[in-house]
Structure formats: structure tokens, C-alpha cells
PDB file of N, CA and C in Angstrom:
ATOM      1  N   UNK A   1      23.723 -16.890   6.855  1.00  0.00           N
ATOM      2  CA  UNK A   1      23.761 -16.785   5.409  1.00  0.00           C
ATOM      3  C   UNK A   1      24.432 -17.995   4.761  1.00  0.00           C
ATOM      4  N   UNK A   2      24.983 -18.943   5.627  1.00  0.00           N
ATOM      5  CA  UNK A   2      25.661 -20.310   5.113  1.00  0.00           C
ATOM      6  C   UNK A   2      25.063 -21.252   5.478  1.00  0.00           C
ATOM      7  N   UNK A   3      23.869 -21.447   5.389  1.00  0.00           N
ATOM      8  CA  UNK A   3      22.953 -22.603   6.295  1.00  0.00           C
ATOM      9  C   UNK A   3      22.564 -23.330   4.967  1.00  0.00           C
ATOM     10  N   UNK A   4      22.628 -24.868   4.840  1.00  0.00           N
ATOM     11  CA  UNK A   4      22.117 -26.013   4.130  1.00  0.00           C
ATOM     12  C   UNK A   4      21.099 -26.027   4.013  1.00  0.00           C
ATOM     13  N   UNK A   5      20.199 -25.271   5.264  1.00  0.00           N
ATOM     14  CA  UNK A   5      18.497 -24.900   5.346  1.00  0.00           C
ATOM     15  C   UNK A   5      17.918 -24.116   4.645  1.00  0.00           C
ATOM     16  N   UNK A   6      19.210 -22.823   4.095  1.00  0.00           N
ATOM     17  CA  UNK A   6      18.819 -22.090   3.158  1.00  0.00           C
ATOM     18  C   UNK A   6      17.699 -22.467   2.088  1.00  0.00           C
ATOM     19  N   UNK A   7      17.874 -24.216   1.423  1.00  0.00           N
ATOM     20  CA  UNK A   7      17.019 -24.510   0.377  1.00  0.00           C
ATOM     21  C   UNK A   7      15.894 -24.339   0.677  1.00  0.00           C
ATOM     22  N   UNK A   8      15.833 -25.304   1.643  1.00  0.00           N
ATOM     23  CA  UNK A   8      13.876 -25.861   2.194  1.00  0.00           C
ATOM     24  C   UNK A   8      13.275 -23.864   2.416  1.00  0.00           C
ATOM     25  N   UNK A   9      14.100 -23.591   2.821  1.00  0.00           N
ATOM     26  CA  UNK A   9      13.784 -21.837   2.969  1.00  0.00           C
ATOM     27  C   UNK A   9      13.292 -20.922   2.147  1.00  0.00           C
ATOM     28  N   UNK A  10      14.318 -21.573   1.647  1.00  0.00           N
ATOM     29  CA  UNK A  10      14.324 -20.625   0.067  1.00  0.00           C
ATOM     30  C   UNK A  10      13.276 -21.111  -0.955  1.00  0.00           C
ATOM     31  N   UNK A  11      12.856 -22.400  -0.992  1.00  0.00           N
ATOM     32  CA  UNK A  11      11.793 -22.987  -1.756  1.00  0.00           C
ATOM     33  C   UNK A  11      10.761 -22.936  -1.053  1.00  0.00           C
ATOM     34  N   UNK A  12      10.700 -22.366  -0.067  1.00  0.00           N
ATOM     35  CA  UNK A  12       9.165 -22.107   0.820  1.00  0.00           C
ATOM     36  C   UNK A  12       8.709 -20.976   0.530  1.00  0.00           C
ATOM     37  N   UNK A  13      10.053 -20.130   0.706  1.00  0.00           N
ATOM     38  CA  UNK A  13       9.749 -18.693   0.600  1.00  0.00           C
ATOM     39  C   UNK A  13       8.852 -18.455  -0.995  1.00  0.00           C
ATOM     40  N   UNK A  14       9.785 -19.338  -1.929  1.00  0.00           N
ATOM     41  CA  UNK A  14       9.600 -19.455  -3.433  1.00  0.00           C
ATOM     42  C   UNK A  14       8.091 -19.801  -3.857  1.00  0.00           C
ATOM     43  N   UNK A  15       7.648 -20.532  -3.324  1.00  0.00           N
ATOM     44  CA  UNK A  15       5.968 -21.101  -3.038  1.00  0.00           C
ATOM     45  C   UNK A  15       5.570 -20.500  -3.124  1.00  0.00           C
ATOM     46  N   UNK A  16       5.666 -19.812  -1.943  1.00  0.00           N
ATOM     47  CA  UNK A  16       4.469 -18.451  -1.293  1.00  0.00           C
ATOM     48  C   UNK A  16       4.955 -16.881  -2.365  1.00  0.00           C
ATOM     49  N   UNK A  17       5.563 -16.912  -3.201  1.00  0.00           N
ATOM     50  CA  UNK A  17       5.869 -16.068  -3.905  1.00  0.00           C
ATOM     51  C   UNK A  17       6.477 -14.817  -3.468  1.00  0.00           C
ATOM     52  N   UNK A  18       7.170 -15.114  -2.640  1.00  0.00           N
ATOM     53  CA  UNK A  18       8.013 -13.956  -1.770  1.00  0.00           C
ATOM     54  C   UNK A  18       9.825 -13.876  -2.781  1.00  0.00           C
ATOM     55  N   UNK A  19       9.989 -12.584  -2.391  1.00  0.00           N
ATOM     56  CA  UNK A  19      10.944 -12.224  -2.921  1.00  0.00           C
ATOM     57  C   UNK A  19      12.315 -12.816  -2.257  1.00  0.00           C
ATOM     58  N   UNK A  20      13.442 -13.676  -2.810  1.00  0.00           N
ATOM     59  CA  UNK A  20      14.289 -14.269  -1.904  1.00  0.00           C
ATOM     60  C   UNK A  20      15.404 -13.466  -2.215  1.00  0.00           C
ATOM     61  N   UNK A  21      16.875 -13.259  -0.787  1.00  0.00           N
ATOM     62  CA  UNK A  21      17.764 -12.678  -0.804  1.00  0.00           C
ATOM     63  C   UNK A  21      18.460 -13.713  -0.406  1.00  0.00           C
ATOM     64  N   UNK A  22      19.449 -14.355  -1.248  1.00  0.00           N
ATOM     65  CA  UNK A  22      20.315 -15.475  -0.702  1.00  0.00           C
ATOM     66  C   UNK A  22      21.405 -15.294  -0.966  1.00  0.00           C
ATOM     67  N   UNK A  23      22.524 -16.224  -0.333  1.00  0.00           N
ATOM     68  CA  UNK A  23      23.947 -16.627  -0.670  1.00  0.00           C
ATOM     69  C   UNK A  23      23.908 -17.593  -1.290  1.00  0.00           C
ATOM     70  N   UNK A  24      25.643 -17.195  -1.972  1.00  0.00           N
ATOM     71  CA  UNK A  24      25.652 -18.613  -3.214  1.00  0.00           C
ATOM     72  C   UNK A  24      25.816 -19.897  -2.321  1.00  0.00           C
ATOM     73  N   UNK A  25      25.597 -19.942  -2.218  1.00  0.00           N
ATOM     74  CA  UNK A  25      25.785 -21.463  -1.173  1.00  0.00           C
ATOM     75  C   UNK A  25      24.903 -22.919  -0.993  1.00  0.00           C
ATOM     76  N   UNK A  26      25.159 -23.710  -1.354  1.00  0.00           N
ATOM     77  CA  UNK A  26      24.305 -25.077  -1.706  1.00  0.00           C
ATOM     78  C   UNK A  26      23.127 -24.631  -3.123  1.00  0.00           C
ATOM     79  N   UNK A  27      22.330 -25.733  -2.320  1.00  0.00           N
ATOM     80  CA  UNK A  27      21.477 -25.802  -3.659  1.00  0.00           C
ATOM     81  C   UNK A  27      20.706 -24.798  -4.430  1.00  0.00           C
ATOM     82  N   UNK A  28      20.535 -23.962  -2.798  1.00  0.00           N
ATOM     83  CA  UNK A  28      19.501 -22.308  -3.642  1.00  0.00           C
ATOM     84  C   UNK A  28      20.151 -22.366  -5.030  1.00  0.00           C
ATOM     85  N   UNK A  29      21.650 -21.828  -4.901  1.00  0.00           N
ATOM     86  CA  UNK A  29      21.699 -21.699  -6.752  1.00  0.00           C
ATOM     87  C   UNK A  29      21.469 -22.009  -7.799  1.00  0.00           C
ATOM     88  N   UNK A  30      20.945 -23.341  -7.658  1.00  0.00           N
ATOM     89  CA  UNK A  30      19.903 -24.213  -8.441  1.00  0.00           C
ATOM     90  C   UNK A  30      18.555 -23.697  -8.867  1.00  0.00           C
ATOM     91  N   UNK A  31      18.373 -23.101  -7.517  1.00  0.00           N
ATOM     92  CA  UNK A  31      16.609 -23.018  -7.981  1.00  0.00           C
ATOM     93  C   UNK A  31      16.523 -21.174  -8.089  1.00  0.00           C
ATOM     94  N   UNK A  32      17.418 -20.383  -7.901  1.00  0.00           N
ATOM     95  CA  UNK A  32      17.264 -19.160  -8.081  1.00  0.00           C
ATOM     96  C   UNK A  32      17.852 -18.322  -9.538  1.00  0.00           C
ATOM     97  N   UNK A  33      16.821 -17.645 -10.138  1.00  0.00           N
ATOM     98  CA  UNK A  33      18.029 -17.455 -11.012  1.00  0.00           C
ATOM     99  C   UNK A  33      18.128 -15.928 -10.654  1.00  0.00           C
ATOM    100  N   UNK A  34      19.212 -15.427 -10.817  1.00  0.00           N
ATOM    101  CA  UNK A  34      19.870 -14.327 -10.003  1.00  0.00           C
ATOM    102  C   UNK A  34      19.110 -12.779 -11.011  1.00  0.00           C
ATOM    103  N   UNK A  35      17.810 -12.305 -10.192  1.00  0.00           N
ATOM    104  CA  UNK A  35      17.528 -11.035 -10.910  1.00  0.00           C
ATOM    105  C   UNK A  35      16.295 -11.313 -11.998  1.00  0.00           C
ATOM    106  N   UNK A  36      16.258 -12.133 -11.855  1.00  0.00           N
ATOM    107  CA  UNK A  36      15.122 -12.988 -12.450  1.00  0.00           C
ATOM    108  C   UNK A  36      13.804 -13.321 -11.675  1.00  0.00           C
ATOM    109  N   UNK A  37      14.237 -14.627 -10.534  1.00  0.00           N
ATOM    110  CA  UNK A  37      13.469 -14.862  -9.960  1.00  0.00           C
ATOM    111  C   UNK A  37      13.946 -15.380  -8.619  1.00  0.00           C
ATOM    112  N   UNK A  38      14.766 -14.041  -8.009  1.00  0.00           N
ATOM    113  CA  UNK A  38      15.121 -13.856  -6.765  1.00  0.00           C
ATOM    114  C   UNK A  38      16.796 -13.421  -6.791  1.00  0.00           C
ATOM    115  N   UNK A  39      17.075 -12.854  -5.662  1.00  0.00           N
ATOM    116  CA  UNK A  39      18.344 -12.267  -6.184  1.00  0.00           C
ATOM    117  C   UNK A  39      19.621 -13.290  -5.138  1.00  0.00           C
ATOM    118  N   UNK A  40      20.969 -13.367  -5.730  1.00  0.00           N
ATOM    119  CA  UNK A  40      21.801 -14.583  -5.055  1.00  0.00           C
ATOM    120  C   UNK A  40      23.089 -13.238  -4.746  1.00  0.00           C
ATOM    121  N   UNK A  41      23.603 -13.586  -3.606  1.00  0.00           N
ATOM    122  CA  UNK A  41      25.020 -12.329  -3.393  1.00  0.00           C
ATOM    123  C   UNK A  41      25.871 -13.103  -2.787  1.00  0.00           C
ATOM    124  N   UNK A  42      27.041 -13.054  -2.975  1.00  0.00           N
ATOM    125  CA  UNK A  42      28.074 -13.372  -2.651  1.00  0.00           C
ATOM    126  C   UNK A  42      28.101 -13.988  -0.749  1.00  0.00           C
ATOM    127  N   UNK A  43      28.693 -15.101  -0.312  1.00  0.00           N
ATOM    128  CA  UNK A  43      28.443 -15.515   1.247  1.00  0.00           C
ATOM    129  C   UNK A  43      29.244 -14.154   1.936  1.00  0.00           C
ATOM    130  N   UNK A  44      28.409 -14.277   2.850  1.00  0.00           N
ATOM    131  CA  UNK A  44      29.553 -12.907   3.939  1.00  0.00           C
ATOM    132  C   UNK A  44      29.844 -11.719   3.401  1.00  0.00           C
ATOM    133  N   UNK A  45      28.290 -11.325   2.124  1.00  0.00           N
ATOM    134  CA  UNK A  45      28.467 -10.197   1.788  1.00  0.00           C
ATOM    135  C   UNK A  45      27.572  -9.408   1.963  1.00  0.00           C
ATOM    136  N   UNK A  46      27.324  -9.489   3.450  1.00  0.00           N
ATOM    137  CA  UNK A  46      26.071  -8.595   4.499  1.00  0.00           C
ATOM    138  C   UNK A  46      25.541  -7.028   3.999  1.00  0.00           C
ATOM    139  N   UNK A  47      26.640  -6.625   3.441  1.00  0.00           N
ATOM    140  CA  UNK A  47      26.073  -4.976   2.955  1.00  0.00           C
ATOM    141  C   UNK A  47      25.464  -4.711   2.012  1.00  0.00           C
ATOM    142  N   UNK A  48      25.453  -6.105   1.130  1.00  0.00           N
ATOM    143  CA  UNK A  48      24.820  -6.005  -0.293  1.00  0.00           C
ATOM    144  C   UNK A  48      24.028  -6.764   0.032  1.00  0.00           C
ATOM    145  N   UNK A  49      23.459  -7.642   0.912  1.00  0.00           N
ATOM    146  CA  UNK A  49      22.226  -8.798   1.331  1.00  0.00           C
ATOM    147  C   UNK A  49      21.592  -7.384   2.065  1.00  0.00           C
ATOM    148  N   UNK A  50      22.074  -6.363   3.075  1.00  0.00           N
ATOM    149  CA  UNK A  50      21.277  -4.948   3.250  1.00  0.00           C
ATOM    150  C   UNK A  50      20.281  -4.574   2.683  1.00  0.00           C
ATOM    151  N   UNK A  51      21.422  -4.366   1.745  1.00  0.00           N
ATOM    152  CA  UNK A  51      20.752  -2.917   0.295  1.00  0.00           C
ATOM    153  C   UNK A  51      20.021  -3.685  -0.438  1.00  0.00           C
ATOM    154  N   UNK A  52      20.477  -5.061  -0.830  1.00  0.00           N
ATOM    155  CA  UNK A  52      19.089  -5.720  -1.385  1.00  0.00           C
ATOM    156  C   UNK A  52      17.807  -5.688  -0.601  1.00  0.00           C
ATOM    157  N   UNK A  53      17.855  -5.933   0.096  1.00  0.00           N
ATOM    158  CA  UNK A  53      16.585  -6.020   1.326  1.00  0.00           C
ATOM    159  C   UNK A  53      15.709  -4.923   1.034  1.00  0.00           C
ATOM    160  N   UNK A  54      16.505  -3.816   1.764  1.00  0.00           N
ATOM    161  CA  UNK A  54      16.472  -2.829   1.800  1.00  0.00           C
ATOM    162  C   UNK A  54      15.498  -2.404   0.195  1.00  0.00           C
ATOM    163  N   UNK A  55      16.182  -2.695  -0.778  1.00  0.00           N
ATOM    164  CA  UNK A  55      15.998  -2.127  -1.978  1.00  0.00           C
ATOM    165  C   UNK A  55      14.468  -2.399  -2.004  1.00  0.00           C
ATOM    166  N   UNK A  56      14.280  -4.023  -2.103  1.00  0.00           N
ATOM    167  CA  UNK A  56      13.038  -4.661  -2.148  1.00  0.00           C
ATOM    168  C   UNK A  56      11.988  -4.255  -1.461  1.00  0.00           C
ATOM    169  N   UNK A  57      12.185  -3.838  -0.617  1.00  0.00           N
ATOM    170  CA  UNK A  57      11.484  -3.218   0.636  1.00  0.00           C
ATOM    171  C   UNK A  57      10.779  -1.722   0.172  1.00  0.00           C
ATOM    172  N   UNK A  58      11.831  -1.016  -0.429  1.00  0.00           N
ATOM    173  CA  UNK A  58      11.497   0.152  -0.937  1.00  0.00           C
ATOM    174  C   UNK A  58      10.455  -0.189  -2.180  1.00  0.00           C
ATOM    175  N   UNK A  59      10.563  -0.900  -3.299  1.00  0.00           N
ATOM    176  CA  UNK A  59      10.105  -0.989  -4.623  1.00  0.00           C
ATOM    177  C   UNK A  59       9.631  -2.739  -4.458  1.00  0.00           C
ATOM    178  N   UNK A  60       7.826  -1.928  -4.065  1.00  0.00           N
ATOM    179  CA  UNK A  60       6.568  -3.105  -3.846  1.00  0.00           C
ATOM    180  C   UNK A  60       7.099  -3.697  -5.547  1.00  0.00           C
ATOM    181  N   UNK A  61       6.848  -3.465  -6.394  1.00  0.00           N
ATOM    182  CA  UNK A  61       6.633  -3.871  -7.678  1.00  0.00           C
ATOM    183  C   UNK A  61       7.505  -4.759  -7.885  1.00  0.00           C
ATOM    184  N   UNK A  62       9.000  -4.498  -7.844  1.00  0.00           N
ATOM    185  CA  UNK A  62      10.099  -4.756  -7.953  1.00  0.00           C
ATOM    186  C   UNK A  62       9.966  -6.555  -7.159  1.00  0.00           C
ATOM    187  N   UNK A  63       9.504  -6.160  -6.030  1.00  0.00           N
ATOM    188  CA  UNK A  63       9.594  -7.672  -5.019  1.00  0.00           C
ATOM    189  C   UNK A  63       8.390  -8.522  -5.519  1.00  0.00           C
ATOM    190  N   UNK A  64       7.437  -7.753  -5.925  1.00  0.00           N
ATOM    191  CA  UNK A  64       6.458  -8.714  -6.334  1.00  0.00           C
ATOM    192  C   UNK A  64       6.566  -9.288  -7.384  1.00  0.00           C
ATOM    193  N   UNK A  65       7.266  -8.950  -8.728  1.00  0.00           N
ATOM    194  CA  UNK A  65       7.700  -9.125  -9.774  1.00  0.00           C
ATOM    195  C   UNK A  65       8.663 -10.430  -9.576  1.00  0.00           C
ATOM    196  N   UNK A  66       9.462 -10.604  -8.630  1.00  0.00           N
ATOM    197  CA  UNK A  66      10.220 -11.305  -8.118  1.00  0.00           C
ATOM    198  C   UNK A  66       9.479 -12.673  -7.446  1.00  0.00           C
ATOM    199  N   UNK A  67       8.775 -11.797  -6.817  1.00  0.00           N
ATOM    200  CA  UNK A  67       7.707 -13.578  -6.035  1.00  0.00           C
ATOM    201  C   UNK A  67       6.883 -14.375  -6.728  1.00  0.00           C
ATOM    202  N   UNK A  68       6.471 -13.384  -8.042  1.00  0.00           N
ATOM    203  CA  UNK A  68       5.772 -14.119  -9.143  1.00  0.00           C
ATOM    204  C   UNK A  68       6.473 -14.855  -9.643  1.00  0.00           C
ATOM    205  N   UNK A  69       7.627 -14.299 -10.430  1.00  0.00           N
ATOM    206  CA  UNK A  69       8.735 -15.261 -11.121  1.00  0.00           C
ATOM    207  C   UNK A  69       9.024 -16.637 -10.313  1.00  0.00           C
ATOM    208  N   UNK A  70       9.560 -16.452  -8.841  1.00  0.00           N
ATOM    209  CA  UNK A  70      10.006 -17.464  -8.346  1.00  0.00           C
ATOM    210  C   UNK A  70       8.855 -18.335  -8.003  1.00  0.00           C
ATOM    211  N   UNK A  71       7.703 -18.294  -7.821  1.00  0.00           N
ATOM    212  CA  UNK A  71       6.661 -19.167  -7.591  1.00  0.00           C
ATOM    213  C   UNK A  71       6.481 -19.967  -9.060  1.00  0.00           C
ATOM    214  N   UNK A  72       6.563 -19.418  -9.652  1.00  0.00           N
ATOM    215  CA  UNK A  72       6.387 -19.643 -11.648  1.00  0.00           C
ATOM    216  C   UNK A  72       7.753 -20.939 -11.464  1.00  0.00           C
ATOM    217  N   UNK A  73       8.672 -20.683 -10.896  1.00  0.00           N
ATOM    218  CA  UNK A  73       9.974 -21.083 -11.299  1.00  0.00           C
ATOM    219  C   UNK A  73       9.778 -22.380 -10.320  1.00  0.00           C
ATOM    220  N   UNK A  74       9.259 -22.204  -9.201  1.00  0.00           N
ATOM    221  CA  UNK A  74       8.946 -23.697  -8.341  1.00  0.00           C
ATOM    222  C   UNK A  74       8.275 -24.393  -8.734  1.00  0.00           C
ATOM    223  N   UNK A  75       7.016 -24.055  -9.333  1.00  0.00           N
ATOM    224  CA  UNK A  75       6.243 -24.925  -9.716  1.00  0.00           C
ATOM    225  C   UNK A  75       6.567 -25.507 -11.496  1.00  0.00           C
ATOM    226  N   UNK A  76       7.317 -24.921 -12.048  1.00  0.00           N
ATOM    227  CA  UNK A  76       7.489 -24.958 -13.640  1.00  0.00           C
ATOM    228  C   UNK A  76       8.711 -26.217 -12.934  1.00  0.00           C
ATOM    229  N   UNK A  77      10.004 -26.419 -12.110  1.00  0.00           N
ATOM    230  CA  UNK A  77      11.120 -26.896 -12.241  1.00  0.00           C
ATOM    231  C   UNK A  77      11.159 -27.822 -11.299  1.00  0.00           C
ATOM    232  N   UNK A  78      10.252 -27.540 -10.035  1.00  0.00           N
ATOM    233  CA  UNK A  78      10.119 -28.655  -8.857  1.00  0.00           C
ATOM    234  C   UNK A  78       9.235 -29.140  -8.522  1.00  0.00           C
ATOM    235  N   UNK A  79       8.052 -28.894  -8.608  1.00  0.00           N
ATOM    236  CA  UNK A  79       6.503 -29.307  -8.595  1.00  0.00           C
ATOM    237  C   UNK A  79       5.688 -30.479  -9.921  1.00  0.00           C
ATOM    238  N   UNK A  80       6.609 -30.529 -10.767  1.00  0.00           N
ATOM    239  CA  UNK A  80       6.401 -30.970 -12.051  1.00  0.00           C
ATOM    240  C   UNK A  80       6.426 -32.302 -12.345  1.00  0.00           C
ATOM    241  N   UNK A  81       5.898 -33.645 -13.247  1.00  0.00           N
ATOM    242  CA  UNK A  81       6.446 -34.532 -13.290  1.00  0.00           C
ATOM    243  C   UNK A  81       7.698 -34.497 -13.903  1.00  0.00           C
ATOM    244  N   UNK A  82       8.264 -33.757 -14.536  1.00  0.00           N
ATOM    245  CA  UNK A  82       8.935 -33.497 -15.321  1.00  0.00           C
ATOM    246  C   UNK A  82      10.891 -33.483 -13.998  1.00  0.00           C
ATOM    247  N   UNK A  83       9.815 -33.008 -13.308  1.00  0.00           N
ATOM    248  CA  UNK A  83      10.877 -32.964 -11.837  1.00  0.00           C
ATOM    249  C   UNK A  83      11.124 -34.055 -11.440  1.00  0.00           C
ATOM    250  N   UNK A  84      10.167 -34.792 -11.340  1.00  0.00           N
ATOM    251  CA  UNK A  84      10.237 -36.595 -10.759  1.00  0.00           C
ATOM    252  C   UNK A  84      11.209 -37.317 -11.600  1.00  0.00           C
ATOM    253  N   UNK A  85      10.782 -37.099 -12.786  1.00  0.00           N
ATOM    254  CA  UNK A  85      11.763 -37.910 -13.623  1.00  0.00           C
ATOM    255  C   UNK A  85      13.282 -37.867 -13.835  1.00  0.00           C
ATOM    256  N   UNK A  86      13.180 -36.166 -13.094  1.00  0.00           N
ATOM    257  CA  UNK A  86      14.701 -35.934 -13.602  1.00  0.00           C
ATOM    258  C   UNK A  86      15.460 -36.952 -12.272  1.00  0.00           C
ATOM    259  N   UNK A  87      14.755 -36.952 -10.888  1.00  0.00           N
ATOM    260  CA  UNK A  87      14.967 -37.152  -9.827  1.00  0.00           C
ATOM    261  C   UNK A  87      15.169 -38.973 -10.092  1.00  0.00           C
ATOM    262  N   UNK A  88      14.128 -39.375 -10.740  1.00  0.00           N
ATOM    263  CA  UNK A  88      14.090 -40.792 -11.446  1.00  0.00           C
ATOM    264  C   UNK A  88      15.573 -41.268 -12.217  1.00  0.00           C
ATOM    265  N   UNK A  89      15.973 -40.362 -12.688  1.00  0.00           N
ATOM    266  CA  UNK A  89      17.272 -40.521 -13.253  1.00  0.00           C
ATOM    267  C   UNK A  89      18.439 -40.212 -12.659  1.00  0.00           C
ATOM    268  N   UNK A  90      18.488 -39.835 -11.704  1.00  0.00           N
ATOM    269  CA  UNK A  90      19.053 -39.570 -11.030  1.00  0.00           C
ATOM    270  C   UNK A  90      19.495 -40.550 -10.145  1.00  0.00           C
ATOM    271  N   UNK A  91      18.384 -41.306  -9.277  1.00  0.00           N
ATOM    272  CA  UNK A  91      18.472 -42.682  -8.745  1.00  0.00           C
ATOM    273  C   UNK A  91      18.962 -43.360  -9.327  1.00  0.00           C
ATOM    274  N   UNK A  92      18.158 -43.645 -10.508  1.00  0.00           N
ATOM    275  CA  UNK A  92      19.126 -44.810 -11.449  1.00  0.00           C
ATOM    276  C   UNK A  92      20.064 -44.884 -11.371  1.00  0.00           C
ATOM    277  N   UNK A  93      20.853 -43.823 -12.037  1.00  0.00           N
ATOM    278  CA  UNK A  93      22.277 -43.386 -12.276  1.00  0.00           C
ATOM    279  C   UNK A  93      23.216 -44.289 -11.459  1.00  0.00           C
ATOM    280  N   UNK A  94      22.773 -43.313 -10.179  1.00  0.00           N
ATOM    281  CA  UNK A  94      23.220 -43.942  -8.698  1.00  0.00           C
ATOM    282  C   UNK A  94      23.701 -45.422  -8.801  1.00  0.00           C
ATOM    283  N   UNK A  95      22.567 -46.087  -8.985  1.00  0.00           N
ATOM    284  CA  UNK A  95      22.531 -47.483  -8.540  1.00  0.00           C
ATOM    285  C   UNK A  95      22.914 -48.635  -9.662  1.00  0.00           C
ATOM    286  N   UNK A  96      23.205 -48.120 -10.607  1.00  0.00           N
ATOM    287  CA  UNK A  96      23.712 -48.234 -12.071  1.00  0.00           C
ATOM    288  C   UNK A  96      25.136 -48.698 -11.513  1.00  0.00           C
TER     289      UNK A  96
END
């Protein structure tokens, strides 16, 4: 639940429009917004990463509602030119 891999994970999962259960940890929190378009819980807080699961698992609608959003949310914030540029400025910055 503390893995740096979480992102590439979590933005794959996000693609394919799957419902994500993450920790706050690195960048996911960036690209998730919590209850929206995927749900974020506290690191090392296994009983509530459960019952989320769990929950999602129970209520099809609920998760799909969720994989829509977050696919909406990858392609609207990271797929975009709008993404490049921010990334464009970003470099700059840097080397500024």
C-alpha cells in the first residue's frame, strides 16, 4: 500500500476505467479525487482499504460510476495537450 508504483497502477487502472482503492501516498493523490473518481484511505489503513473493496465489490453501480469518472479524469488531466504544457512548464521552470 506504500509503493511509488502505486501511480503507473493507479493510472492504468484509471484508463481502463476501473474503480481505484489507494493510499495517500505519492502522486496517486494528484490524480485521484477522493469519492469522486476513486477512493484514497489513509497508508496502513488495511480495514478501511477492506471495506472499501469489499463495498465496491458489493455495489456494481457504485464502482462503475467510479471507473467512468476516473477514466474521464485521465484523459481530461493527463492525456491532454493541455497536460504537455503544464509538463512544458514545468521543465522550464527547472532549467530557468
Amino acid at each position: 500500500m506504500r509503493s511509488s508504483s502505486m501511480l503507473s497502477r493507479g493510472t492504468q487502472a484509471m484508463w481502463k476505467a476501473r474503480p481505484v482503492v489507494a493510499s495517500r501516498v505519492g502522486g496517486i493523490e494528484d490524480q485521484i479525487e477522493s469519492g469522486r473518481s476513486g477512493i484514497l484511505i489513509e497508508p496502513d489503513d488495511l480495514e478501511r482499504f477492506g471495506s472499501e473493496v469489499a463495498a465496491l465489490l458489493e455495489d456494481r453501480a457504485r464502482a462503475e460510476h467510479l471507473g467512468t469518472e476516473a477514466k474521464a479524469r485521465v484523459t481530461r488531466e493527463f492525456l491532454t495537450p493541455r497536460h504537455l504544457i503544464k509538463q512544458g512548464r514545468l521543465v522550464l521552470s527547472l532549467i530557468e
